[in-house]
Structures are given as structure tokens and as C-alpha cells.
N, C-alpha and C. Protein backbone atom coordinates (compact mmCIF):
# COMPACT_ATOMS: atom_id res chain seq x y z
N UNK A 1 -24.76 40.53 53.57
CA UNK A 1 -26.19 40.67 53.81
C UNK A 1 -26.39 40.94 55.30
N UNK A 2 -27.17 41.96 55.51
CA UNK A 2 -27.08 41.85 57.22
C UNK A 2 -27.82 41.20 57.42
N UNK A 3 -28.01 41.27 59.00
CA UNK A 3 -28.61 39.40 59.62
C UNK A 3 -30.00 39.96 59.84
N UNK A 4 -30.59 40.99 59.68
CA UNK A 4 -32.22 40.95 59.59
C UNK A 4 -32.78 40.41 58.31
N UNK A 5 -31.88 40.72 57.54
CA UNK A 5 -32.14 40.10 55.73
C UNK A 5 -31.99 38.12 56.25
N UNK A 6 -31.17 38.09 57.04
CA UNK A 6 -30.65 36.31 56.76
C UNK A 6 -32.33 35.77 58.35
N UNK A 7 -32.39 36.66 58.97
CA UNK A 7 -33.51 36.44 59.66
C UNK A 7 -34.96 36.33 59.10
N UNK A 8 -34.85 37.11 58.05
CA UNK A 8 -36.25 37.18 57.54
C UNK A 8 -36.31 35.90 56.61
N UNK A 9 -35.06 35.25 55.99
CA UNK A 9 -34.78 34.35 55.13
C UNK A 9 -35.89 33.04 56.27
N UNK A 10 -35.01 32.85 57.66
CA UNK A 10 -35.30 32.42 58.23
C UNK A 10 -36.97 31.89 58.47
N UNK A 11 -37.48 33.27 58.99
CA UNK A 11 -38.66 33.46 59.02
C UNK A 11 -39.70 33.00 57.95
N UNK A 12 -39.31 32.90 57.13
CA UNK A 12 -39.99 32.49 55.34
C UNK A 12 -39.98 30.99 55.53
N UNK A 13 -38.70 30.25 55.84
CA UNK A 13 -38.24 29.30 55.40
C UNK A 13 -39.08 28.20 56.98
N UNK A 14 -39.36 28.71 58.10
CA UNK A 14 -40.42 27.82 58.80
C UNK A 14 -41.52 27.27 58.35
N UNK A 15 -41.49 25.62 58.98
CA UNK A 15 -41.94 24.74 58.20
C UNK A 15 -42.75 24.27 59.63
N UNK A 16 -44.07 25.02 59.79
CA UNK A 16 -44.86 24.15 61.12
C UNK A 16 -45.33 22.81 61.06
N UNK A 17 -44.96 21.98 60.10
CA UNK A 17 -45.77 20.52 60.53
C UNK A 17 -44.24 20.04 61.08
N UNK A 18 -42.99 20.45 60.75
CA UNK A 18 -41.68 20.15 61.60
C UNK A 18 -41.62 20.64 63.15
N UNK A 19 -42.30 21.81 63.18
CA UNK A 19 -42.15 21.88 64.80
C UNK A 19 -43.26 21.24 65.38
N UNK A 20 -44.23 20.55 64.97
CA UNK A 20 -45.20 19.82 66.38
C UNK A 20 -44.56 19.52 67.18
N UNK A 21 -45.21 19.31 68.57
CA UNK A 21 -44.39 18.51 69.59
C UNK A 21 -43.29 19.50 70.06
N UNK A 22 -43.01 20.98 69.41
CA UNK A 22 -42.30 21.70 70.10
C UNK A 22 -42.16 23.12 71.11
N UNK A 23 -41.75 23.23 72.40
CA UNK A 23 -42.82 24.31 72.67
C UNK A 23 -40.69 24.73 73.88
N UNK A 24 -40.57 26.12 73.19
CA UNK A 24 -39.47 25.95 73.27
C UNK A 24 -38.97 27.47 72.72
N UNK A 25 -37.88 28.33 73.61
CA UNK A 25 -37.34 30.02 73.25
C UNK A 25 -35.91 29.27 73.16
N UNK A 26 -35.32 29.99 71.39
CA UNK A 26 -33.84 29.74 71.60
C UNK A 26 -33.56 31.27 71.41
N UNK A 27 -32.44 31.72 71.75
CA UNK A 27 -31.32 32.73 71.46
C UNK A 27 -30.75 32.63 70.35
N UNK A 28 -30.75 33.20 69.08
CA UNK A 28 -29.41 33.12 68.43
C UNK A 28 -28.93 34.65 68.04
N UNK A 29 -27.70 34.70 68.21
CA UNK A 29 -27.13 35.70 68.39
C UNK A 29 -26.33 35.75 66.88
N UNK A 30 -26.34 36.61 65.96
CA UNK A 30 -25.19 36.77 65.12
C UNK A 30 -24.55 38.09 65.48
N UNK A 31 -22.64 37.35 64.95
CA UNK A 31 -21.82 38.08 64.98
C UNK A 31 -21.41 39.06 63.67
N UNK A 32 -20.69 39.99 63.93
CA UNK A 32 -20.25 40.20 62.74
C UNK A 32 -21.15 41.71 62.42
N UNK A 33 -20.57 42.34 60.86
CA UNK A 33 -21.61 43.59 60.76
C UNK A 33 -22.92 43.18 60.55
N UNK A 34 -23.97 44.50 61.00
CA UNK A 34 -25.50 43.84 60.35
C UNK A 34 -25.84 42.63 61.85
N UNK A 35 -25.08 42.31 62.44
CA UNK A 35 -25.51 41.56 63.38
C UNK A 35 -26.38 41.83 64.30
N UNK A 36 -26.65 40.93 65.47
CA UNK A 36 -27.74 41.69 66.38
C UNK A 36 -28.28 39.62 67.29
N UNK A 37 -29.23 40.07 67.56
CA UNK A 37 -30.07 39.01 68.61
C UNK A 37 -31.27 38.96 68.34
N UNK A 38 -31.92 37.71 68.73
CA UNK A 38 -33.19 37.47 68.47
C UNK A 38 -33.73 36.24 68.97
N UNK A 39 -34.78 36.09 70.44
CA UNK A 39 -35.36 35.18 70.86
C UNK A 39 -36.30 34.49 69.33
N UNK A 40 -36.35 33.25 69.39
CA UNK A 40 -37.10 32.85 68.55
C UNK A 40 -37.87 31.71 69.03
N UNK A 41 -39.21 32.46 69.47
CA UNK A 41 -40.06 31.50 70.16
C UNK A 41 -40.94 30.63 69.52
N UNK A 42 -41.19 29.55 69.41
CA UNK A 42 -41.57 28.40 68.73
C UNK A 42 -42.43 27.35 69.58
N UNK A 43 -43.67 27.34 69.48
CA UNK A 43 -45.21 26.65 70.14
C UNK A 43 -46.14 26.72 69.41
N UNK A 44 -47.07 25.39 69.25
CA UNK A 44 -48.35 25.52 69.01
C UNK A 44 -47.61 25.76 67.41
N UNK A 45 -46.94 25.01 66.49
CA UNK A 45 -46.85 24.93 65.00
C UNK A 45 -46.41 26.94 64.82
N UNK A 46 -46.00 27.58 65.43
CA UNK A 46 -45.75 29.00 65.09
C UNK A 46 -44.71 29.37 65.71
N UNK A 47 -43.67 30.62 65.63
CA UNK A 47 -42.69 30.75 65.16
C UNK A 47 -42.27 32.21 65.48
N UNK A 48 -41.98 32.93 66.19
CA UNK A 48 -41.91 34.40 66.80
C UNK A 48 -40.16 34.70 66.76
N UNK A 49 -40.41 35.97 66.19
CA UNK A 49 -38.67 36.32 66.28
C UNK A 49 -38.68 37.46 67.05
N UNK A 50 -38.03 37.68 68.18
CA UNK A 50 -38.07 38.88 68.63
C UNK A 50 -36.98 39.68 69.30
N UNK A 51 -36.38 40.71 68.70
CA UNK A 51 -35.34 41.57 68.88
C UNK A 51 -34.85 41.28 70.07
N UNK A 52 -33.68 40.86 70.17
CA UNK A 52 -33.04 40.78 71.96
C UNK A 52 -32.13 41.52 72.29
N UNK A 53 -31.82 42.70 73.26
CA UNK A 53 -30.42 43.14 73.48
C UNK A 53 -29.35 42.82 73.94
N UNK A 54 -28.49 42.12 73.75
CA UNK A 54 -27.42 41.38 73.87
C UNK A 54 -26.43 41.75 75.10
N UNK A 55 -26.21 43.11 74.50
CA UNK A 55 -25.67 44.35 75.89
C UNK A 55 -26.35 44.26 77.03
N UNK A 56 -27.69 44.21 77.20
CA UNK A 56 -28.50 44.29 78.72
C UNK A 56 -28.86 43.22 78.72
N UNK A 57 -28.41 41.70 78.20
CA UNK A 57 -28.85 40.53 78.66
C UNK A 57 -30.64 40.42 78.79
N UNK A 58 -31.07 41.34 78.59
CA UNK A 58 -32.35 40.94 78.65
C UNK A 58 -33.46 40.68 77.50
N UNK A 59 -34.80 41.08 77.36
CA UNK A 59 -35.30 40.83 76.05
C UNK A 59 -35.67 42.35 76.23
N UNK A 60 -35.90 43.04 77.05
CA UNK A 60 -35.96 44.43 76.56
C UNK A 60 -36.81 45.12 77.81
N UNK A 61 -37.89 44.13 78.25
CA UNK A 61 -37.98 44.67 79.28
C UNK A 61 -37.67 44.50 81.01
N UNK A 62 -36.48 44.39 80.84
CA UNK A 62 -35.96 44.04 82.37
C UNK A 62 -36.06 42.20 82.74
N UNK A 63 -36.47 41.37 81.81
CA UNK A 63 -35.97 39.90 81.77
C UNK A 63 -35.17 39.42 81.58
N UNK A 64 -34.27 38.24 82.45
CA UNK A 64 -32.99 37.59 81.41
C UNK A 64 -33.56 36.87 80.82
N UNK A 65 -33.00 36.36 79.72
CA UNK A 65 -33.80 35.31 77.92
C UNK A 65 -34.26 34.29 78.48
N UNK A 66 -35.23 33.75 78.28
CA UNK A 66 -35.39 32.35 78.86
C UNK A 66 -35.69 31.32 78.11
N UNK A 67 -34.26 31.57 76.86
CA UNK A 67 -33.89 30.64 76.14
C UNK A 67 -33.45 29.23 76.87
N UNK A 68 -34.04 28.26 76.39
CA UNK A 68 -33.27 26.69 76.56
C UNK A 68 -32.05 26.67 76.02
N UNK A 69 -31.68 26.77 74.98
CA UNK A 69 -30.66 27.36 74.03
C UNK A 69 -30.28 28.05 73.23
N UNK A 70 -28.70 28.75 73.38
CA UNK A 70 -28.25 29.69 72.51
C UNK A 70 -27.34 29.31 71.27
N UNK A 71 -27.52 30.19 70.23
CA UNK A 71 -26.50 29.40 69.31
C UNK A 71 -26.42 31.23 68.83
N UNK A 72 -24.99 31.09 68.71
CA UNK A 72 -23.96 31.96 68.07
C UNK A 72 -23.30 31.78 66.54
N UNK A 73 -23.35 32.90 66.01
CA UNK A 73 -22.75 32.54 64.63
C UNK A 73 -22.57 33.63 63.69
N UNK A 74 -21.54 33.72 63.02
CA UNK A 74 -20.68 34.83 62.48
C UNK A 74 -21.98 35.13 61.14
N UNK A 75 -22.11 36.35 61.08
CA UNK A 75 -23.18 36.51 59.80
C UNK A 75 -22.69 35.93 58.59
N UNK A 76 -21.23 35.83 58.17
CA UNK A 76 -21.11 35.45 56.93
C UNK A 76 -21.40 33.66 56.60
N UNK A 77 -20.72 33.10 58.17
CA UNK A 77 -21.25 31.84 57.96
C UNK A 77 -22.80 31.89 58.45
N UNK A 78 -23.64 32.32 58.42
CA UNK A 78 -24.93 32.29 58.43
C UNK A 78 -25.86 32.16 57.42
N UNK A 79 -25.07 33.25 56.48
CA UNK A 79 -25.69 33.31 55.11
C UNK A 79 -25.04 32.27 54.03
N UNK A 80 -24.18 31.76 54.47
CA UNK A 80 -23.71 29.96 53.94
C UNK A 80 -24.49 29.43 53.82
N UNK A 81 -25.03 28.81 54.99
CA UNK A 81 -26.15 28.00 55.59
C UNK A 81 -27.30 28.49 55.40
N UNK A 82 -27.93 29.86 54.79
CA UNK A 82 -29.54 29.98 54.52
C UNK A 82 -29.09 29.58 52.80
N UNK A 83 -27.82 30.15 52.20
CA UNK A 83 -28.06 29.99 50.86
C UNK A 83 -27.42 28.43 50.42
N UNK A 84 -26.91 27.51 51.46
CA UNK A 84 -27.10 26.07 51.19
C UNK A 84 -25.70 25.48 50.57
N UNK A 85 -24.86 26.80 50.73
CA UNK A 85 -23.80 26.31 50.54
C UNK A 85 -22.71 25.64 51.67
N UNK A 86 -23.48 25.87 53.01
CA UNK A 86 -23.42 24.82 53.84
C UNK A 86 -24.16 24.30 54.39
N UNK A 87 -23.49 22.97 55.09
CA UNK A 87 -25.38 22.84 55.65
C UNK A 87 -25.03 22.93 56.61
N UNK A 88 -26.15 23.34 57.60
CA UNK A 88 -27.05 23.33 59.15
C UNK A 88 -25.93 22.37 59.90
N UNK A 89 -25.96 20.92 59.48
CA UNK A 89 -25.50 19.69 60.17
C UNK A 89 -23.68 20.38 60.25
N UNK A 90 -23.37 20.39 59.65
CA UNK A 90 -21.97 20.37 59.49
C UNK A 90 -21.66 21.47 59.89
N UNK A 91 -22.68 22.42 59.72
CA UNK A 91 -22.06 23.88 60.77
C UNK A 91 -22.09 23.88 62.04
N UNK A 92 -23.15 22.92 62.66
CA UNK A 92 -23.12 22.44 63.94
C UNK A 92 -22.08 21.56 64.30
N UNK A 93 -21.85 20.24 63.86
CA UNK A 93 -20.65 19.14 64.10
C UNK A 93 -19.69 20.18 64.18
N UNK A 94 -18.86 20.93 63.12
CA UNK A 94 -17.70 21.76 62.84
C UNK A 94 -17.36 22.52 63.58
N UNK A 95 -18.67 23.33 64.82
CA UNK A 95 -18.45 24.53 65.71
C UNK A 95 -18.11 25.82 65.06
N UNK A 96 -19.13 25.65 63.71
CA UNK A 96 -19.04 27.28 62.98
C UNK A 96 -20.50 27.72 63.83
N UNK A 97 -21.17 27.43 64.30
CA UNK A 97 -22.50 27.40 65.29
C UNK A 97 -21.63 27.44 66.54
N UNK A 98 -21.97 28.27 67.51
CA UNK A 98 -21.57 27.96 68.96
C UNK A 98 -22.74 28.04 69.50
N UNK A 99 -22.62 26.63 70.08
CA UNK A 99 -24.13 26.42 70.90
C UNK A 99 -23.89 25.95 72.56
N UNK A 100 -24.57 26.74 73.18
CA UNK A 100 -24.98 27.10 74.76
C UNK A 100 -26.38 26.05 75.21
N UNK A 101 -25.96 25.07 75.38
CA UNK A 101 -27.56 24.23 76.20
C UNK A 101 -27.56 23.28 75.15
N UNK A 102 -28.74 22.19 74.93
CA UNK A 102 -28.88 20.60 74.90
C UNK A 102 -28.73 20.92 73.22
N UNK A 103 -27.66 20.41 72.73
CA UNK A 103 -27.10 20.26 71.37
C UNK A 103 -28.42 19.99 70.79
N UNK A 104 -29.38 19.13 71.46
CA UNK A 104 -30.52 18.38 70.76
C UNK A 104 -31.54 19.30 70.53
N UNK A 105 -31.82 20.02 70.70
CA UNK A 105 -32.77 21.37 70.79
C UNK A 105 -31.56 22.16 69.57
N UNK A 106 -30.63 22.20 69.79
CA UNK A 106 -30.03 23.01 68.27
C UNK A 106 -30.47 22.19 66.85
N UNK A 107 -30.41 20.88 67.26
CA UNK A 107 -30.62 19.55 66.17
C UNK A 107 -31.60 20.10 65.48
N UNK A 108 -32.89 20.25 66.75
CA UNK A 108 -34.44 19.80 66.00
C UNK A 108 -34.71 21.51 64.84
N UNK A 109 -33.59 22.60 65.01
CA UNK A 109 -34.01 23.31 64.19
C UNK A 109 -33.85 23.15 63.02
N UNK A 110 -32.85 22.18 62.25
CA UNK A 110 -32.60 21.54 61.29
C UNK A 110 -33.73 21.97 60.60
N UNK A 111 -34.46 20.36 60.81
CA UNK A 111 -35.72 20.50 59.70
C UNK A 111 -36.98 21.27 59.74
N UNK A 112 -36.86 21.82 60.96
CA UNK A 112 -38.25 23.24 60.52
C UNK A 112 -37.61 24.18 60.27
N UNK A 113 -36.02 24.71 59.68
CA UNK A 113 -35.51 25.40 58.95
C UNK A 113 -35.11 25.13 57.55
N UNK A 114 -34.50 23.75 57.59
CA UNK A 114 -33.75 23.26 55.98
C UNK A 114 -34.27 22.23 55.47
N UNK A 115 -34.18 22.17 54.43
CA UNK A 115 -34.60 21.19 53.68
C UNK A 115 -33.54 19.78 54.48
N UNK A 116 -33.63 18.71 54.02
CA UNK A 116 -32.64 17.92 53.75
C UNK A 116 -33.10 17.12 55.34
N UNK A 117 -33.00 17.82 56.93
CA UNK A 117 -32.93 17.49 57.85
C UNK A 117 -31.59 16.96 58.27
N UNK A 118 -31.32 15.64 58.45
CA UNK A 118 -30.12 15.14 58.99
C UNK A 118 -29.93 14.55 58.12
């Protein structure tokens, strides 16, 4: 599945009474075919995905990301984890997620992405 299909999964699957209290740009980058980048800005209970170029480090127009944190991850284990045959937690503990900045900010996407939380 390419990763705009596992992004849009994404996008569906935000749950704003989980992000209150959050005001916050991560990076996640997938690897792999179909892959690509995407700031995903999150404030005010809403939820923005927006194309990043990976190659020019920037978001497109001459900015570096000004993600808090990045998380990396191979498309196939991506689409594990939207279709629940892994979870979130264990792809993080395991380092099938490679995450750049405060582990705890990778945490809180848990439950305004998956069911279950921690």
C-alpha cells in the first residue's frame, strides 16, 4: 500500500478529544516504495498533514521542519500498525519506529491514533 493510502488511514483515524492539551509539528518520514514525508501539525483538537521534502530538508518553502519530533518507519511496518496487526506501543519499545526527540511526544500519538492507547 503506498504511504499516502497508510496516511490517509491516518488522517481518518484522528481522534480530537485525545489531542486536547496538544499544540505540537511531528515529522514522520516513511521508508520504503510509495514512501515520502509529512509534517503533521496538531493544535486546537485538529490535525494537518502536510507534504515535506525530505531531500531539501525543508517543508517546501525554504524552512527547516520545525518538528519537536521525528519518527521514521519502513512502509510495510507501517501498514502493520494502521491494520493492527501490530501495535503502536511495541513498534515503538522494539525500534521498528525510529524516533528523533522526546520519546514522550511519540507516546502521546498512541491514542489520538489507535485504539487501545497504552
Amino acid at each position: 500500500m503506498p504511504a499516502t493510502q497508510t496516511i490517509d488511514s491516518l488522517r481518518k483515524r484522528f481522534k480530537p478529544s485525545a489531542a486536547r492539551n496538544l499544540d505540537v509539528t511531528y515529522l514522520i518520514s516513511v521508508r520504503g516504495e510509495g514512501g515520502g514525508a509529512w509534517l503533521v501539525k496538531i493544535a486546537n483538537q485538529e490535525c494537518e498533514f502536510v507534504p515535506y521534502d525530505d531531500n531539501k530538508g525543508t517543508n517546501g518553502n525554504g524552512n527547516s521542519s520545525p518538528a519537536k519530533c521525528s519518527i521514521s518507519v519502513d512502509a510495510s511496518d507501517l501498514e502493520m500498525i494502521i491494520s493492527g496487526r501490530m501495535s503502536a506501543m511495541t513498534a515503538a519499545l522494539s525500534g521498528v519506529l525510529s524516533i528523533d526527540g522526546e520519546l514522550g511526544l511519540a507516546m502521546q500519538l498512541i491514542p489520538i491514533f489507535f485504539d487501545g492507547g497504552f
